[in-house]
PDB file of N, CA and C in Angstrom:
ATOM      1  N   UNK A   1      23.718  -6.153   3.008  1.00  0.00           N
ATOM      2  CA  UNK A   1      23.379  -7.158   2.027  1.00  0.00           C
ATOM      3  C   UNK A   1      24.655  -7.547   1.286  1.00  0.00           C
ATOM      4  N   UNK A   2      25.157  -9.006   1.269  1.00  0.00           N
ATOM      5  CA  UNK A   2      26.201  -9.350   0.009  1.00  0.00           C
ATOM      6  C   UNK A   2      25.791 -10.040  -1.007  1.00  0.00           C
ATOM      7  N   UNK A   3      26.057  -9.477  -2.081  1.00  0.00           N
ATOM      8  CA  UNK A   3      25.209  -9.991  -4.027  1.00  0.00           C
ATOM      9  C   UNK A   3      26.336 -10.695  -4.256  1.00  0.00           C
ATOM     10  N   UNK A   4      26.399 -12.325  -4.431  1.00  0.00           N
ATOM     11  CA  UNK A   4      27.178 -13.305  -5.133  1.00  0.00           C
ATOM     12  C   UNK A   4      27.030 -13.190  -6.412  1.00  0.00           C
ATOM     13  N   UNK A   5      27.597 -12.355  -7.651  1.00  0.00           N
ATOM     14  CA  UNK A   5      27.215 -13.087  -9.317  1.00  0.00           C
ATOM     15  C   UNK A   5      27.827 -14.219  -9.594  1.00  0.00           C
ATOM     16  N   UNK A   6      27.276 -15.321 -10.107  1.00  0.00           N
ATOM     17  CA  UNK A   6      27.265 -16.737 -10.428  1.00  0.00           C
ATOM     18  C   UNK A   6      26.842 -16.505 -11.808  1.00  0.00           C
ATOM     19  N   UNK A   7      26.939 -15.976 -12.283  1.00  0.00           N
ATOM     20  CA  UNK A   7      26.643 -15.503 -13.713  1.00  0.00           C
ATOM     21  C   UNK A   7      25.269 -15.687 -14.221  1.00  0.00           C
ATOM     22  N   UNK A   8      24.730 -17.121 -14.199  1.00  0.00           N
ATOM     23  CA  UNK A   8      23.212 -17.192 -14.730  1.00  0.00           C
ATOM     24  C   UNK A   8      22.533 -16.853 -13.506  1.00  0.00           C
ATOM     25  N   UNK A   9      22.791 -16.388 -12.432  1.00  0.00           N
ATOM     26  CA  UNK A   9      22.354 -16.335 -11.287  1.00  0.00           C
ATOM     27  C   UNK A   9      22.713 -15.246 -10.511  1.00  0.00           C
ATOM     28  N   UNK A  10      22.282 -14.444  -9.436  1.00  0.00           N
ATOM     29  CA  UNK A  10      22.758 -13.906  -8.606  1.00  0.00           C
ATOM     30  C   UNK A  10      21.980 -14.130  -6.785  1.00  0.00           C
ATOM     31  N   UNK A  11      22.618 -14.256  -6.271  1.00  0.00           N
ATOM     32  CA  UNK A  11      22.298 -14.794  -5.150  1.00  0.00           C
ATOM     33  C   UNK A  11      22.488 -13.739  -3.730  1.00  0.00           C
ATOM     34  N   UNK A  12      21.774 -12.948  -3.749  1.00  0.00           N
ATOM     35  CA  UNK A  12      21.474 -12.206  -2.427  1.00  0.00           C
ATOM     36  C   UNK A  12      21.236 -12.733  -0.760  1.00  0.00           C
ATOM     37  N   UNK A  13      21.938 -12.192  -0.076  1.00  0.00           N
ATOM     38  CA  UNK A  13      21.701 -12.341   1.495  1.00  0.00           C
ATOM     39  C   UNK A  13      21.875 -11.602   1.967  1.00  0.00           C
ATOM     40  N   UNK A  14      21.031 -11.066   2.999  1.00  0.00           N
ATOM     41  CA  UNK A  14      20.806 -10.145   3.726  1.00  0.00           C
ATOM     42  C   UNK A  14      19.783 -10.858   5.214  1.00  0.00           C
ATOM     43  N   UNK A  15      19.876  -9.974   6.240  1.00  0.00           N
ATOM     44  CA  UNK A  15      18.979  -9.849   7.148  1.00  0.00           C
ATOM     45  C   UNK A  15      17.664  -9.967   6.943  1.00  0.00           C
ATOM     46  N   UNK A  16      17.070 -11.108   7.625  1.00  0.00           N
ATOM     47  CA  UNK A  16      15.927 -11.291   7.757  1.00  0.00           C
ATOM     48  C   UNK A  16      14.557  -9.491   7.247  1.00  0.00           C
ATOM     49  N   UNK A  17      15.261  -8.965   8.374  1.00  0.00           N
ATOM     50  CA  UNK A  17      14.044  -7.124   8.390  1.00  0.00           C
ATOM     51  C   UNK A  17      15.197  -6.663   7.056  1.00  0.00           C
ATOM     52  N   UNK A  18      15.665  -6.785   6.071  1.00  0.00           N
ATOM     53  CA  UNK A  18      16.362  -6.041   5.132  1.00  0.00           C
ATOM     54  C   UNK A  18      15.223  -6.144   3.679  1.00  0.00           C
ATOM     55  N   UNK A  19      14.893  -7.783   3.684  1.00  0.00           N
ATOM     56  CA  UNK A  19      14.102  -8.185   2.983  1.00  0.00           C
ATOM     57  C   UNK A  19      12.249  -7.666   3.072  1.00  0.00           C
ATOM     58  N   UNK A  20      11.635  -7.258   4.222  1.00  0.00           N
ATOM     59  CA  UNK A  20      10.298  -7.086   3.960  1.00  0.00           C
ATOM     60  C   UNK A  20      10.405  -5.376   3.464  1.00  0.00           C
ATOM     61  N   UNK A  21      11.385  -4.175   3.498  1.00  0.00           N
ATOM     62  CA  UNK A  21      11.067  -3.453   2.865  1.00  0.00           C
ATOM     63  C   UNK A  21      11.823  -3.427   1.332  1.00  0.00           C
ATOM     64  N   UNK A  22      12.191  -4.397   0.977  1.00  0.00           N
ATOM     65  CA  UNK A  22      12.452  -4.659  -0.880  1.00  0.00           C
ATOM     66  C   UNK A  22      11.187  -5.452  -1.210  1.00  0.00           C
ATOM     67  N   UNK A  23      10.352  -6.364  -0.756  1.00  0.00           N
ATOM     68  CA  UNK A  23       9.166  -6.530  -0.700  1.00  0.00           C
ATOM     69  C   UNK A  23       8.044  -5.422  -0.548  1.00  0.00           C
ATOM     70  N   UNK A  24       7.710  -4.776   0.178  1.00  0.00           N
ATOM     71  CA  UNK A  24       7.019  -3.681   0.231  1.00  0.00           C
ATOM     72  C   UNK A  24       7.800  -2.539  -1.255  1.00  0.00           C
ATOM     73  N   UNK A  25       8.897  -2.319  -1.364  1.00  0.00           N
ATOM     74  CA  UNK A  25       8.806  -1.706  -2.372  1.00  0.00           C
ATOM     75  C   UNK A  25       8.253  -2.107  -3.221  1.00  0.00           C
ATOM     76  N   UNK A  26       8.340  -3.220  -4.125  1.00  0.00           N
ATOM     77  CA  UNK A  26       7.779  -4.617  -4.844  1.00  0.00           C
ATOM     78  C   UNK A  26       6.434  -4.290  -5.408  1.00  0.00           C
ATOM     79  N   UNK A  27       5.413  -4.283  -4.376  1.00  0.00           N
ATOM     80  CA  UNK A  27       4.097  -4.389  -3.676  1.00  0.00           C
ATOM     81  C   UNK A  27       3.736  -2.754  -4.117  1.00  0.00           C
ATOM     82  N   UNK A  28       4.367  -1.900  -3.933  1.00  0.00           N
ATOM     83  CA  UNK A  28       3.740  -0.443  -3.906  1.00  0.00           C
ATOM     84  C   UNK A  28       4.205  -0.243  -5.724  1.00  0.00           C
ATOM     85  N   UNK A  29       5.182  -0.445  -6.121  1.00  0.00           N
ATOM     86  CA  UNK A  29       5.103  -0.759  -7.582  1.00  0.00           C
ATOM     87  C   UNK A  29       4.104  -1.072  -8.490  1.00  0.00           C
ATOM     88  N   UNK A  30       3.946  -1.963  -7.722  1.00  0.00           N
ATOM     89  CA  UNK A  30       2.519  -2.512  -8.320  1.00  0.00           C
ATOM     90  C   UNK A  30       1.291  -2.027  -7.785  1.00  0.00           C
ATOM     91  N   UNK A  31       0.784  -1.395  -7.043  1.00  0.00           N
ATOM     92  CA  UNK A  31      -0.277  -0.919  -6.668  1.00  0.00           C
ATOM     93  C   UNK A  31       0.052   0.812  -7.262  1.00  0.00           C
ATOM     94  N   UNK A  32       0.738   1.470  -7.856  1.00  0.00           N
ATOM     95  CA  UNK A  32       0.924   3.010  -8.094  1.00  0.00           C
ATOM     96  C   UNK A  32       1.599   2.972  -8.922  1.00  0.00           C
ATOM     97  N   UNK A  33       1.985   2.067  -9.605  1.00  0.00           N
ATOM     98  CA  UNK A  33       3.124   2.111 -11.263  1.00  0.00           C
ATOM     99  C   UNK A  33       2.268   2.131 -12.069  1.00  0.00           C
ATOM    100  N   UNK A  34       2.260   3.176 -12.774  1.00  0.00           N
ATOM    101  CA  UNK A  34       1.773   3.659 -14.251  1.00  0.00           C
ATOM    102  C   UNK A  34       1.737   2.476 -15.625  1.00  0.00           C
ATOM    103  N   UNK A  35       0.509   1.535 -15.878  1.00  0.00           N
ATOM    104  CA  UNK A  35       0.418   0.639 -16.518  1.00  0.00           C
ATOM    105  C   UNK A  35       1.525   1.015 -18.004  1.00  0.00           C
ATOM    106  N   UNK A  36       1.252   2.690 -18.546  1.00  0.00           N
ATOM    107  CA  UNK A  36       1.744   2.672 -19.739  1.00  0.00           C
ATOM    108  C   UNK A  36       3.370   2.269 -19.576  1.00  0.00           C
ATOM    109  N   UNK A  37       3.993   2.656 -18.490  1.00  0.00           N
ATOM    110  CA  UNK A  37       5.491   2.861 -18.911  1.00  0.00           C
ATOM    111  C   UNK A  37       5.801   2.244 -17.371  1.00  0.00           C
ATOM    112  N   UNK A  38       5.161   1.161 -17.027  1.00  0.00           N
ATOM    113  CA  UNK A  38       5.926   0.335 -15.835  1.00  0.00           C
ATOM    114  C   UNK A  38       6.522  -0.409 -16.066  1.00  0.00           C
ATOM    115  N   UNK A  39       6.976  -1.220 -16.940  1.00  0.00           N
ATOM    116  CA  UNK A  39       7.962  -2.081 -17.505  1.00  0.00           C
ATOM    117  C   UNK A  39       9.221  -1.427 -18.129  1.00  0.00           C
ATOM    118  N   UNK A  40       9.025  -0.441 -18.473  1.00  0.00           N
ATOM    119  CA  UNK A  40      10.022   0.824 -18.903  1.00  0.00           C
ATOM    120  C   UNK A  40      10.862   1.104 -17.625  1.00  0.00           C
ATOM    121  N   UNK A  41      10.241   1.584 -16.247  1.00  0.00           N
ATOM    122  CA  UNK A  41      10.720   1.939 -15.133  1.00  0.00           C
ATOM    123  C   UNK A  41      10.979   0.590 -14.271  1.00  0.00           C
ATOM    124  N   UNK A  42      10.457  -0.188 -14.142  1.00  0.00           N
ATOM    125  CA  UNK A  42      10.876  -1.112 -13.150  1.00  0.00           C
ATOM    126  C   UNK A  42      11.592  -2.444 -13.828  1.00  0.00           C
ATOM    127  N   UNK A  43      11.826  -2.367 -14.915  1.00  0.00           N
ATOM    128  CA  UNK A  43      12.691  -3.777 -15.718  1.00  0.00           C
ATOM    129  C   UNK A  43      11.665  -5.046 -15.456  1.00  0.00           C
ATOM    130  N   UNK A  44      10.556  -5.241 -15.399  1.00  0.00           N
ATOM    131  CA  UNK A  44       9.528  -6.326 -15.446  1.00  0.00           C
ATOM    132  C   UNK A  44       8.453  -5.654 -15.181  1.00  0.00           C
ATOM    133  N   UNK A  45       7.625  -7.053 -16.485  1.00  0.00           N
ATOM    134  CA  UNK A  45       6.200  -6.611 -16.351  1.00  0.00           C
ATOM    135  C   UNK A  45       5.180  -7.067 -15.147  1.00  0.00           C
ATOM    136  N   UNK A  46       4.376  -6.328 -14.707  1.00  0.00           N
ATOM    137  CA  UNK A  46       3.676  -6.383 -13.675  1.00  0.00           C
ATOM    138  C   UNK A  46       3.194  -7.535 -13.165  1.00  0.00           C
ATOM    139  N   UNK A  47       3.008  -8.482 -14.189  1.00  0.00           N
ATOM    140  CA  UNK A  47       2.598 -10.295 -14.267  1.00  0.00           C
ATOM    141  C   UNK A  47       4.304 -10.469 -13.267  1.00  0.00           C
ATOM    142  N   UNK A  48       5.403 -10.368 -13.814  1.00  0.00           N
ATOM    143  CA  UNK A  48       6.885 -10.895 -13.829  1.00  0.00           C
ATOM    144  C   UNK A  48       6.538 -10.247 -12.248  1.00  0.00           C
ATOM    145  N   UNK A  49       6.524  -9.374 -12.195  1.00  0.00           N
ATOM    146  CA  UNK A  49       6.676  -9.093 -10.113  1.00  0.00           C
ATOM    147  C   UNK A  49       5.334  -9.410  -9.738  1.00  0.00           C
ATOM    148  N   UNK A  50       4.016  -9.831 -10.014  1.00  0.00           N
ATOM    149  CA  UNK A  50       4.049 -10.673  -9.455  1.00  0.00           C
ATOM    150  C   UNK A  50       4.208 -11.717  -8.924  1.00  0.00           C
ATOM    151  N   UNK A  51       4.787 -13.042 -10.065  1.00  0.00           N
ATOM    152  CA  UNK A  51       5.020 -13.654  -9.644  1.00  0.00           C
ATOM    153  C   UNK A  51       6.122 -14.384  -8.825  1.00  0.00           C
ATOM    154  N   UNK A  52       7.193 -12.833  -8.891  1.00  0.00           N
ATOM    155  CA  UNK A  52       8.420 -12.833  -7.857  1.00  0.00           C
ATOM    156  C   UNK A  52       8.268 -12.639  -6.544  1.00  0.00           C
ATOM    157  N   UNK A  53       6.555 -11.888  -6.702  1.00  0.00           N
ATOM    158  CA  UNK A  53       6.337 -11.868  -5.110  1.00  0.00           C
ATOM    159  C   UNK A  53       5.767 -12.926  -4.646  1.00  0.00           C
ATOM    160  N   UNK A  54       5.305 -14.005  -5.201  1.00  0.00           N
ATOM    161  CA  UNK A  54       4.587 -14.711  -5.154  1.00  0.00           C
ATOM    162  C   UNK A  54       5.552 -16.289  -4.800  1.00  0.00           C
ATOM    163  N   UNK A  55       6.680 -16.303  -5.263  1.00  0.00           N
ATOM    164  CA  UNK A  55       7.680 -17.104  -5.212  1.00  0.00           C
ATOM    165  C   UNK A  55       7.720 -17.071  -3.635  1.00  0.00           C
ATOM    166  N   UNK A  56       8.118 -15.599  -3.019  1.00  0.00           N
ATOM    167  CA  UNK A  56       8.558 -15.549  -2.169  1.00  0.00           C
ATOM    168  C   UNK A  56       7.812 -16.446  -0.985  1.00  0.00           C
ATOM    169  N   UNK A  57       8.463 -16.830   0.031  1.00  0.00           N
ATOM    170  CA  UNK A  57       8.461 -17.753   0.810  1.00  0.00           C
ATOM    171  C   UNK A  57       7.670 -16.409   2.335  1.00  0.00           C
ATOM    172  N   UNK A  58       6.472 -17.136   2.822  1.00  0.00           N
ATOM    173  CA  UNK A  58       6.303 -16.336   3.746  1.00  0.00           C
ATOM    174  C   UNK A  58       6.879 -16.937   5.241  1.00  0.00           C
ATOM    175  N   UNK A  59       7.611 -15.534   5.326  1.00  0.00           N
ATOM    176  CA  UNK A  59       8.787 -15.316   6.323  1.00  0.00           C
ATOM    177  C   UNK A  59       8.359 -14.656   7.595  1.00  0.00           C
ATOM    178  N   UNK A  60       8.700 -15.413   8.883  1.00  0.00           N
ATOM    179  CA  UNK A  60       8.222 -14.577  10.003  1.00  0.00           C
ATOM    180  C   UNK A  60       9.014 -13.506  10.184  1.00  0.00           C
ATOM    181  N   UNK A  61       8.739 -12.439  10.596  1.00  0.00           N
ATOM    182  CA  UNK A  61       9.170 -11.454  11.456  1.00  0.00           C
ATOM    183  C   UNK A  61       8.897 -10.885  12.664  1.00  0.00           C
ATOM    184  N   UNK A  62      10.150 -10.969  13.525  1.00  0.00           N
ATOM    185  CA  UNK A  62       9.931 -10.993  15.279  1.00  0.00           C
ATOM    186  C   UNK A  62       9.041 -11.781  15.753  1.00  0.00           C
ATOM    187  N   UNK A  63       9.229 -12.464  15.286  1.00  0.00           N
ATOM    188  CA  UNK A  63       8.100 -13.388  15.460  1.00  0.00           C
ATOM    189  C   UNK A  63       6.690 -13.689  15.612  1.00  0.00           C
ATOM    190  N   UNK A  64       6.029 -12.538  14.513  1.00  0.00           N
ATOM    191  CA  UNK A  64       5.193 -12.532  14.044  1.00  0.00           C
ATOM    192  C   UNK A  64       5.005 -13.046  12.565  1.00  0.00           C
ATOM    193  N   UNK A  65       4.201 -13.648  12.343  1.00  0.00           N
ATOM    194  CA  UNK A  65       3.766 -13.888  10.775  1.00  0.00           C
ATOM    195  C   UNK A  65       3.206 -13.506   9.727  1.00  0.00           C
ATOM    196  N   UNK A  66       3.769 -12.912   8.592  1.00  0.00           N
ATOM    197  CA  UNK A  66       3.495 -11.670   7.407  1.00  0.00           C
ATOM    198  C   UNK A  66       3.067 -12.069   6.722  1.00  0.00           C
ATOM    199  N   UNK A  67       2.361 -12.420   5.777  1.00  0.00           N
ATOM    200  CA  UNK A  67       2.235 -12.298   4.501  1.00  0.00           C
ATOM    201  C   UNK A  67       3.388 -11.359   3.553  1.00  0.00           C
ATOM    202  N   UNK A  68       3.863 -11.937   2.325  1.00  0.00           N
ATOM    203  CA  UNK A  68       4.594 -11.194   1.629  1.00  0.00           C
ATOM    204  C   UNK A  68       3.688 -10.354   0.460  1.00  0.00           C
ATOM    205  N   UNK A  69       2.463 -10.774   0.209  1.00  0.00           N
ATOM    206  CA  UNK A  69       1.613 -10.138  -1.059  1.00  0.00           C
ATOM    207  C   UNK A  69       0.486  -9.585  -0.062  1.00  0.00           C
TER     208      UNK A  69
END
């Protein structure tokens, strides 16, 4: 993976298969993160990843088709 900082921005690229398990981490966060102190541990609230997962663009892999949520 190479992280560009652009300062108001940071801009990640990586491999297509690099991206569905930072997604799946994402996803299991939210299904097993502890409501009291998940914003404490993961730097956004559970609304905020979702709707980062939700941004995300669904992406084939091997040419099959995933769902990202």
């Amino acid at each position: 993976m190479q992280v560009e900082d652009r300062g108001a921005q940071v801009v990640a690229t990586m491999p297509r298969q690099e991206l569905f398990p930072v997604v799946s981490l994402m996803s299991e966060a939210l299904e097993t993160g502890d409501e009291r102190d998940f914003e404490t541990r993961v730097g956004a609230s559970k609304d905020e990843v979702r709707a980062l997962l939700q941004s995300l663009p669904d992406l084939p892999l091997q040419g099959r088709h995933q769902g990202l949520t």
